[in-house]
C-alpha atoms as a PDB file:
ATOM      1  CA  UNK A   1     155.042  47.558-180.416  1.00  0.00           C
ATOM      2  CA  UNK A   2     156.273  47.666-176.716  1.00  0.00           C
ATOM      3  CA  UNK A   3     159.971  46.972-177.784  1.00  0.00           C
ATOM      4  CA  UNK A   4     159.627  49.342-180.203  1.00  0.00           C
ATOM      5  CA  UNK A   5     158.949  52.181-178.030  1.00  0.00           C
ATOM      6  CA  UNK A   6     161.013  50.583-175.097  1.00  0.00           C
ATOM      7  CA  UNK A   7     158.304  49.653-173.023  1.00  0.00           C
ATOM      8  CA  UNK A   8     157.501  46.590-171.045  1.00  0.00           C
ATOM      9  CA  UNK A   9     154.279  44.430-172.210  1.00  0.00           C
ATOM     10  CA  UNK A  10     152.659  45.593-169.078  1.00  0.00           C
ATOM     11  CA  UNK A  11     153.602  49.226-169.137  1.00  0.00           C
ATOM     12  CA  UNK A  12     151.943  49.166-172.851  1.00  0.00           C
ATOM     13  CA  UNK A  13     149.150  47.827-172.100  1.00  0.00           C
ATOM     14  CA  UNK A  14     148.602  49.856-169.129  1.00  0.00           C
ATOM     15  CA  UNK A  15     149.270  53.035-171.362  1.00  0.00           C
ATOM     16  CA  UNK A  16     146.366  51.302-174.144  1.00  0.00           C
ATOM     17  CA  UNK A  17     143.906  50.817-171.151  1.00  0.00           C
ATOM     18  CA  UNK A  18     144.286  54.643-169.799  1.00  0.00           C
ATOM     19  CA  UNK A  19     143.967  56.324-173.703  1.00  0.00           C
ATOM     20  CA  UNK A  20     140.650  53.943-174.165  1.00  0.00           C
ATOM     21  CA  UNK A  21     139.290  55.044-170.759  1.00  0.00           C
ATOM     22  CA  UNK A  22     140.171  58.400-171.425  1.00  0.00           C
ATOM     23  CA  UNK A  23     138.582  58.573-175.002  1.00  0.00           C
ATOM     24  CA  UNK A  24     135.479  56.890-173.527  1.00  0.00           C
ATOM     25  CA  UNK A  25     135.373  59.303-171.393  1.00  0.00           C
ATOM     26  CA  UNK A  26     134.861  62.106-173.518  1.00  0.00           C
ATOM     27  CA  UNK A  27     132.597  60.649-175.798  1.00  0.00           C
ATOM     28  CA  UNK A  28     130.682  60.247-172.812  1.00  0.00           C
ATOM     29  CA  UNK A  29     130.771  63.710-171.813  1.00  0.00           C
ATOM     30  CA  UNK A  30     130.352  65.034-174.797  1.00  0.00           C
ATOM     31  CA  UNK A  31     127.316  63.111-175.997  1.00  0.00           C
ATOM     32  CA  UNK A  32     126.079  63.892-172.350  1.00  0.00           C
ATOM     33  CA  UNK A  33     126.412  67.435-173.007  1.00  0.00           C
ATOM     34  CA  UNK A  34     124.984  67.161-176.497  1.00  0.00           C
ATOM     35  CA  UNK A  35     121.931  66.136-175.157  1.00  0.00           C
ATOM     36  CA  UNK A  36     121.699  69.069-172.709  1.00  0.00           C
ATOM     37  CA  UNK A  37     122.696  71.707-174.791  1.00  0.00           C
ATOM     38  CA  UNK A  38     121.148  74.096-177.322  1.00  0.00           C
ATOM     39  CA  UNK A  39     121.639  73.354-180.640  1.00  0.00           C
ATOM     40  CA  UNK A  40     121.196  76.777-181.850  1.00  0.00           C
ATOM     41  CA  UNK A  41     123.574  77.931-179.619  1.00  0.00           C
ATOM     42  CA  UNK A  42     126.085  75.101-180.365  1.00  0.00           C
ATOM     43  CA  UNK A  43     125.903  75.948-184.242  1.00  0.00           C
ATOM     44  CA  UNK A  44     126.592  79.987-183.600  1.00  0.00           C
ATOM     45  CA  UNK A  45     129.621  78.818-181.457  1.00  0.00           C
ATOM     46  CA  UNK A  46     131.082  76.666-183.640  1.00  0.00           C
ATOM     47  CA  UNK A  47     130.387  79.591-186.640  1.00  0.00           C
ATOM     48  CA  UNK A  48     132.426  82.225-184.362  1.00  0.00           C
ATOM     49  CA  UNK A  49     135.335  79.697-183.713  1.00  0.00           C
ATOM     50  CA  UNK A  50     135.137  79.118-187.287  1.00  0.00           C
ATOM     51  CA  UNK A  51     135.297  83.030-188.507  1.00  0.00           C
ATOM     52  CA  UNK A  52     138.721  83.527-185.409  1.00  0.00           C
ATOM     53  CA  UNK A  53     140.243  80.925-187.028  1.00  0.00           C
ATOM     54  CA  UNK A  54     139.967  81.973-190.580  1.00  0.00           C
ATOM     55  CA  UNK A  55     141.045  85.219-189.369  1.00  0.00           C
ATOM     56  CA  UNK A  56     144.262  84.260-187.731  1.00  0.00           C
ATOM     57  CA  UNK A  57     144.902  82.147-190.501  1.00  0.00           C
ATOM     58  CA  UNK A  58     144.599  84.854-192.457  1.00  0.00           C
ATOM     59  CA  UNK A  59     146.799  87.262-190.344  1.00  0.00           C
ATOM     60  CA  UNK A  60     149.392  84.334-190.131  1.00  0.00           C
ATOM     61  CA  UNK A  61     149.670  84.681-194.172  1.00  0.00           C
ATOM     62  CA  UNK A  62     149.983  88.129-194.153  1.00  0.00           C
END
């Protein structure tokens, strides 16, 4: 894998360690905020990012 993408062993594994720290991370945050946050509220966000997206996919077709 690291001479395929013309990277040392080191440099690899070094880019592998950052991307699962980083995607720790965010679980971390977002299970964090999860816990905080208002479900309700979550759900009607999510529905409204829903409907703009169906909309501009809609206007993209158009």
């Amino acid at each position: 894998m690291a001479a395929r993408r013309g990277l040392s062993l080191k440099k690899l594994m070094e880019e592998l360690s950052v991307r699962a720290l980083t995607e720790y991370d965010t679980v971390m945050r977002f299970r964090t905020r999860a816990t905080r946050g208002d479900p309700v509220r979550g759900l009607n966000l999510l529905d409204q990012l829903d409907h703009s997206h169906a909309n501009a996919a809609d206007r993209a077709l158009s």
